[in-house]
C-alpha atoms as a PDB file:
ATOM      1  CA  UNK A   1     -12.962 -14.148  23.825  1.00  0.00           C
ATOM      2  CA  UNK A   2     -14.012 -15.465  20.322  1.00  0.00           C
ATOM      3  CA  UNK A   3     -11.513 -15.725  17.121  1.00  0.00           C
ATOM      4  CA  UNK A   4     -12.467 -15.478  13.851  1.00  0.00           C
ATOM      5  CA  UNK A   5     -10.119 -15.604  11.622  1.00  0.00           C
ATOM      6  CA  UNK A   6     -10.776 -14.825   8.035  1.00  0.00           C
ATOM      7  CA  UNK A   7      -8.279 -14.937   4.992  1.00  0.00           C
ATOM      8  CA  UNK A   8      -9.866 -12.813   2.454  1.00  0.00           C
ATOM      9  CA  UNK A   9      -7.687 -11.630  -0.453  1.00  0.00           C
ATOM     10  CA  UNK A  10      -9.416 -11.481  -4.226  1.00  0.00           C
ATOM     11  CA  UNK A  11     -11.780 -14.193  -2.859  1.00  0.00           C
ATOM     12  CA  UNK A  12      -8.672 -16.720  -3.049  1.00  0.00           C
ATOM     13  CA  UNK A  13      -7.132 -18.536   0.966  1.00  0.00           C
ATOM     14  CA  UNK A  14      -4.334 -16.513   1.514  1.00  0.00           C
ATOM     15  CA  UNK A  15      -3.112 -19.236   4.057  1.00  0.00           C
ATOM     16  CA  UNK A  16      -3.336 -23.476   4.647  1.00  0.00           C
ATOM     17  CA  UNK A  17      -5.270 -24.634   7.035  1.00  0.00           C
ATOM     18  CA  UNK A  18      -2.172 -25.574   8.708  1.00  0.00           C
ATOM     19  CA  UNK A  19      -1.211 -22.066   8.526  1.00  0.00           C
ATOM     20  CA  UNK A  20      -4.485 -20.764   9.904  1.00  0.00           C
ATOM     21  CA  UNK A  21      -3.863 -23.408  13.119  1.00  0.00           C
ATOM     22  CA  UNK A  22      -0.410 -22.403  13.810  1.00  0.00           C
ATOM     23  CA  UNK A  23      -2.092 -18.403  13.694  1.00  0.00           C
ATOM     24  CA  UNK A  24      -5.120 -19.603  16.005  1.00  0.00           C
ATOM     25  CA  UNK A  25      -2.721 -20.981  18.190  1.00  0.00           C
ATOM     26  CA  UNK A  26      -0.374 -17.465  18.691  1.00  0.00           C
ATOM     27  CA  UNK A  27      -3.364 -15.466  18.966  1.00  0.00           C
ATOM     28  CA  UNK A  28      -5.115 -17.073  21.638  1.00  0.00           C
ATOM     29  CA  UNK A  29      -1.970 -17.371  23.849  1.00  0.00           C
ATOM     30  CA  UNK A  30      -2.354 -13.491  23.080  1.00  0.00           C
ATOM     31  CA  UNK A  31      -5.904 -13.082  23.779  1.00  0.00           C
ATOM     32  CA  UNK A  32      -4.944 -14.546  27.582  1.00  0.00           C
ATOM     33  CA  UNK A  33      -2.914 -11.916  28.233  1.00  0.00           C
ATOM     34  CA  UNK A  34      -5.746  -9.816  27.929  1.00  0.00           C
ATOM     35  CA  UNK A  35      -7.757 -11.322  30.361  1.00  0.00           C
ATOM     36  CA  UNK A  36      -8.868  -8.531  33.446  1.00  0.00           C
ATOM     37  CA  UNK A  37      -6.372  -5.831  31.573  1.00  0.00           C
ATOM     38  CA  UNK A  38      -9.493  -4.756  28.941  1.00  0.00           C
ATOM     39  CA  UNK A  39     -10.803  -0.959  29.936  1.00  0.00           C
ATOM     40  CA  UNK A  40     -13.951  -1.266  32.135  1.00  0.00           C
ATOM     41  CA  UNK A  41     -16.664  -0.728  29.188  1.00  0.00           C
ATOM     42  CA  UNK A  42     -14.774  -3.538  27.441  1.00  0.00           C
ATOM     43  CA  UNK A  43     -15.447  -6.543  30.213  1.00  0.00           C
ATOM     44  CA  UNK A  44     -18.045  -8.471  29.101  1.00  0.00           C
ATOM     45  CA  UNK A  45     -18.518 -12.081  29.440  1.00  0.00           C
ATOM     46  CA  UNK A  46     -18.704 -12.564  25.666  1.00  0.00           C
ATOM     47  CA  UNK A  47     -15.861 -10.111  23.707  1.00  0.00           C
ATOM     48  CA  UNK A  48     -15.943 -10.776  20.000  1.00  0.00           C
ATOM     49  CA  UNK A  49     -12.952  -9.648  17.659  1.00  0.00           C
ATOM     50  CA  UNK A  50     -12.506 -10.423  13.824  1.00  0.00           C
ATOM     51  CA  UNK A  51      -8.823 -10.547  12.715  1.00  0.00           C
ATOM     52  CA  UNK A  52      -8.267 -10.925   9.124  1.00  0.00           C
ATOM     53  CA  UNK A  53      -4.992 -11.885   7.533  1.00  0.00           C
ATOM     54  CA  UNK A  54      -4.413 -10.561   4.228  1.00  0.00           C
ATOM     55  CA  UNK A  55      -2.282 -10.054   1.203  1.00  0.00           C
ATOM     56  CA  UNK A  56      -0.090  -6.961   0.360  1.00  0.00           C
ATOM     57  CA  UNK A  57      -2.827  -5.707  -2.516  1.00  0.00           C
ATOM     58  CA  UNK A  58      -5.650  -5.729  -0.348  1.00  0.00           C
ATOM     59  CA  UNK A  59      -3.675  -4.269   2.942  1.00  0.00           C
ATOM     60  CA  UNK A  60      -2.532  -0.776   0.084  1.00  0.00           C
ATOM     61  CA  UNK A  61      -6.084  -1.196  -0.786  1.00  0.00           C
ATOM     62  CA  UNK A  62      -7.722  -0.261   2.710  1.00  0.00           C
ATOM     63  CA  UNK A  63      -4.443   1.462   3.920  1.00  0.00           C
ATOM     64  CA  UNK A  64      -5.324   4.075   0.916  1.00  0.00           C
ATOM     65  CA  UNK A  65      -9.134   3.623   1.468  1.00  0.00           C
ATOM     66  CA  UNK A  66      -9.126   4.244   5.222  1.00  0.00           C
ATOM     67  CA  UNK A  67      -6.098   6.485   6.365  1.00  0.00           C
ATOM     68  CA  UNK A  68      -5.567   7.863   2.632  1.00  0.00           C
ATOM     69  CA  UNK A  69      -1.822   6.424   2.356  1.00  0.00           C
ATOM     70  CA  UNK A  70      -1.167   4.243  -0.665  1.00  0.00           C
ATOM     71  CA  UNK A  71       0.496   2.013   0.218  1.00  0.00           C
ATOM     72  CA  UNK A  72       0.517  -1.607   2.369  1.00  0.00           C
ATOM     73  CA  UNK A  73       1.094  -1.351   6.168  1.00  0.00           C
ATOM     74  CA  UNK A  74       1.343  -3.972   8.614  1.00  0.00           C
ATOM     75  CA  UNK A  75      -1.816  -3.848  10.857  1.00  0.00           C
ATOM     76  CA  UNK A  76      -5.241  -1.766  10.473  1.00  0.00           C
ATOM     77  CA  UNK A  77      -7.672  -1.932  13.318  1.00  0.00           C
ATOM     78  CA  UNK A  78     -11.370  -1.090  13.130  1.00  0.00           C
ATOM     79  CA  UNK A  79     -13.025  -0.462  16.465  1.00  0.00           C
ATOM     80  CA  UNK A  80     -16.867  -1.075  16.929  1.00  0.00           C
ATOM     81  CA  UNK A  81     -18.096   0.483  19.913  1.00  0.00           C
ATOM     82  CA  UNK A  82     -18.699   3.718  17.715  1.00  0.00           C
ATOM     83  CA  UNK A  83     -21.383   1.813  15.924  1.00  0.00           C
ATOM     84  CA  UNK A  84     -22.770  -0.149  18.860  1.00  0.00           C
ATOM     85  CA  UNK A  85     -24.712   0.896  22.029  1.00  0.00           C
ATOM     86  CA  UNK A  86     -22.138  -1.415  24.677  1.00  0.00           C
ATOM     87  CA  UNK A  87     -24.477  -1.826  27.280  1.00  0.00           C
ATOM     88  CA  UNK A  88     -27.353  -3.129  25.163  1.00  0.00           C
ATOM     89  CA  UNK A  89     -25.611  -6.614  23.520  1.00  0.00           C
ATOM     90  CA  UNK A  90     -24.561  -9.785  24.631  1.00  0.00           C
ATOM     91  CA  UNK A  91     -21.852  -9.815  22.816  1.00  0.00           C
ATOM     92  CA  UNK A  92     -18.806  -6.905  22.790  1.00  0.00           C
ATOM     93  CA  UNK A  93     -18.157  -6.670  19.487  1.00  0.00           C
ATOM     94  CA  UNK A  94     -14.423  -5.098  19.874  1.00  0.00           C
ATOM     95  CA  UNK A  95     -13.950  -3.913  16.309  1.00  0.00           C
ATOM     96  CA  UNK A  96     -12.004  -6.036  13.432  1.00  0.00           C
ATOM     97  CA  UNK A  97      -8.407  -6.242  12.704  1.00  0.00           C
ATOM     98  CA  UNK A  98      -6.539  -6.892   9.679  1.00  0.00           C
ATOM     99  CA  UNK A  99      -3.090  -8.335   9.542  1.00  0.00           C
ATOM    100  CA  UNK A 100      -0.719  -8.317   6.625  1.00  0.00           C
ATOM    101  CA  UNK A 101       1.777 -11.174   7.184  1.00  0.00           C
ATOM    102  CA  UNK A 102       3.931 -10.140   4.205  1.00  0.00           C
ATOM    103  CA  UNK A 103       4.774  -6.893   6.016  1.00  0.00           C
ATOM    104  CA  UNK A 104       5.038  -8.732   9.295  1.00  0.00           C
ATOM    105  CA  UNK A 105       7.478 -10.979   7.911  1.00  0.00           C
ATOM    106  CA  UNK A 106       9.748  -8.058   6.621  1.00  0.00           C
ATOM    107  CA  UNK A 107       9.691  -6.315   9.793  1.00  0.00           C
ATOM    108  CA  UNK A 108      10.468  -9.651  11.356  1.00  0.00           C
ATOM    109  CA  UNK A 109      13.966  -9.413   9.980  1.00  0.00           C
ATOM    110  CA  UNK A 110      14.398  -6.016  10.712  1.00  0.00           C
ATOM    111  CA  UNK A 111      13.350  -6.071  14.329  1.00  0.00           C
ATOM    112  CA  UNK A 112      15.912  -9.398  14.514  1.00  0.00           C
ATOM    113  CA  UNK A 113      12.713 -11.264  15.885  1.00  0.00           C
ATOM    114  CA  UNK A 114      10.733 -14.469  15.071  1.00  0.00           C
ATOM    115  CA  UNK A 115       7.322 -13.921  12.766  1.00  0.00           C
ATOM    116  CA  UNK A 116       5.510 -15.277  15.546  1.00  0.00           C
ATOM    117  CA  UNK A 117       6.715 -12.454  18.063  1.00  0.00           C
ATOM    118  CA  UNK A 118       5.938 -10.029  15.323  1.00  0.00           C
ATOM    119  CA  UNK A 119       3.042 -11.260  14.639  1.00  0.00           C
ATOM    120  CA  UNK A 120       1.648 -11.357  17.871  1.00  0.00           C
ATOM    121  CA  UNK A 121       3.066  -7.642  18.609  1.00  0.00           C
ATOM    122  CA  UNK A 122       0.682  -6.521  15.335  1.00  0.00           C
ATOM    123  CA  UNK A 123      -2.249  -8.228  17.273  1.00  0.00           C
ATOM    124  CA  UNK A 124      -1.690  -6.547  20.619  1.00  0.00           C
ATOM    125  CA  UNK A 125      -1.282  -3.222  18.800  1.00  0.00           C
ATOM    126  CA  UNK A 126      -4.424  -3.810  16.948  1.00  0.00           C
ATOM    127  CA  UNK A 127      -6.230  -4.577  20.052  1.00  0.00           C
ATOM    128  CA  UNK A 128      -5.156  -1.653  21.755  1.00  0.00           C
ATOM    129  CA  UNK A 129      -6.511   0.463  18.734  1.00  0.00           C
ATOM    130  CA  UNK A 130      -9.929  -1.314  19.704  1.00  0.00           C
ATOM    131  CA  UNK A 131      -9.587  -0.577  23.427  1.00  0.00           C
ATOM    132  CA  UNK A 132      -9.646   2.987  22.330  1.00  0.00           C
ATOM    133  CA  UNK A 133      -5.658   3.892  22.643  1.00  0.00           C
ATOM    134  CA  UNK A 134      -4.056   5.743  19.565  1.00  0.00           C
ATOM    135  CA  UNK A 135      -0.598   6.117  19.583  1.00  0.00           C
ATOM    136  CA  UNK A 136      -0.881   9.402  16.424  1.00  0.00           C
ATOM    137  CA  UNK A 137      -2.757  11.527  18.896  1.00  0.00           C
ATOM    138  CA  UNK A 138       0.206  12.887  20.975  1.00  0.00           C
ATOM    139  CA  UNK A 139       3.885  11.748  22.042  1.00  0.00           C
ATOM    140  CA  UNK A 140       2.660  11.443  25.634  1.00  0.00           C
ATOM    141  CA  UNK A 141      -0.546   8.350  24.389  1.00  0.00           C
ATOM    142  CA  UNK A 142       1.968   7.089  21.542  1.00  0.00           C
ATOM    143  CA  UNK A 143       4.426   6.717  24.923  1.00  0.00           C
ATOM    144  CA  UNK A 144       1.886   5.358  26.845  1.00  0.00           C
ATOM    145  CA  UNK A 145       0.280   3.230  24.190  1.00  0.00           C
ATOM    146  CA  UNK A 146       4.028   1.435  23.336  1.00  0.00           C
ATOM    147  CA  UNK A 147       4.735   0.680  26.573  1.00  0.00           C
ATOM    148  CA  UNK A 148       1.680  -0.956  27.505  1.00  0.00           C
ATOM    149  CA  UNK A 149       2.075  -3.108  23.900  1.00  0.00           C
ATOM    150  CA  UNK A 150       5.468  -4.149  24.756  1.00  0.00           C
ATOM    151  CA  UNK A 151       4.749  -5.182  28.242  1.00  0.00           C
ATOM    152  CA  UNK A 152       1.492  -7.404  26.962  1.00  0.00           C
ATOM    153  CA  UNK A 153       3.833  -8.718  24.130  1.00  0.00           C
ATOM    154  CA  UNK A 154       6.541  -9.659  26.437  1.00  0.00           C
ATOM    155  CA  UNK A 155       4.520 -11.211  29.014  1.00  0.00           C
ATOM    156  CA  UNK A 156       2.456 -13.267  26.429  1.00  0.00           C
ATOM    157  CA  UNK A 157       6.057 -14.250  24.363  1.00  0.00           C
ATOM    158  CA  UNK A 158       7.598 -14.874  28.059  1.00  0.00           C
ATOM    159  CA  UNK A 159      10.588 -12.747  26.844  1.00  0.00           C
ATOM    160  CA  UNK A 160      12.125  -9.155  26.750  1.00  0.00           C
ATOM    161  CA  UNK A 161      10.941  -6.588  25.423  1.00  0.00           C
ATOM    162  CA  UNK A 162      12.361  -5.537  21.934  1.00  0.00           C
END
């Protein structure tokens, strides 16, 4: 599966290159947790997802834009395969998600867990979105949907669930 990673935020790097390393790094010990565990329509040889990391303006900016709440949230996903016939490209594009590490970070401390483990938690949720799960739709998916995040978070992290 391919990574782009972009850092958009008022046209300004919203991380180091280090930074952007270190991220690369967590996600694609992620991404192999995915590996045979996509739904069906989703298993192509070539599965493309952009994730974009971003600052708290621009995160209240599409959180307001998209979902009509104004204010910054931690994770939006975008999912492609409504725009895209699947069958007819090489290349799955899943869908794009955006990241806000800022809000990561705070939840970090409030979950009592590393930013890593939060981060990476934001990423499995977000990929979930693009699978096609959606946790608002009901208590029974949002049950589903949680469990199946946790369990991919905890086997990817190596440790128990939070």
């Amino acid at each position: 599966m391919n990574i782009v990673i972009g850092t958009r935020s008022a046209g300004k790097p919203v991380f180091s290159a280090k930074e952007l390393s270190i991220f690369t790094r967590v996600f694609s010990r992620f991404l192999s947790s995915f590996k045979g565990r996509l739904p069906a329509w989703a298993r192509h040889d070539l599965v493309e997802c952009e994730i974009e990391l971003c600052g708290k303006t621009r995160m209240r900016q599409l959180n307001r834009k998209f979902r009509g709440k104004d204010k910054p949230t931690d994770v939006l996903s975008f999912p492609a395969f409504d725009l895209f016939p699947v069958k007819r490209l090489p290349i799955l594009p899943l869908g794009d998600i955006v990241i806000c590490p800022e809000v990561a970070l705070k939840q970090s401390k409030e979950y009592g867990v590393t930013p890593s483990c939060e981060m990476g938690r934001l990423l499995v949720h977000g990929f979930l979105h693009l699978c096609g799960y959606d946790h608002e739709k009901s208590p029974k998916d949002e049950a589903k949907m949680l469990k199946i995040q946790e369990s991919l978070l905890a086997e990817a992290m190596g440790k128990k669930q939070r």
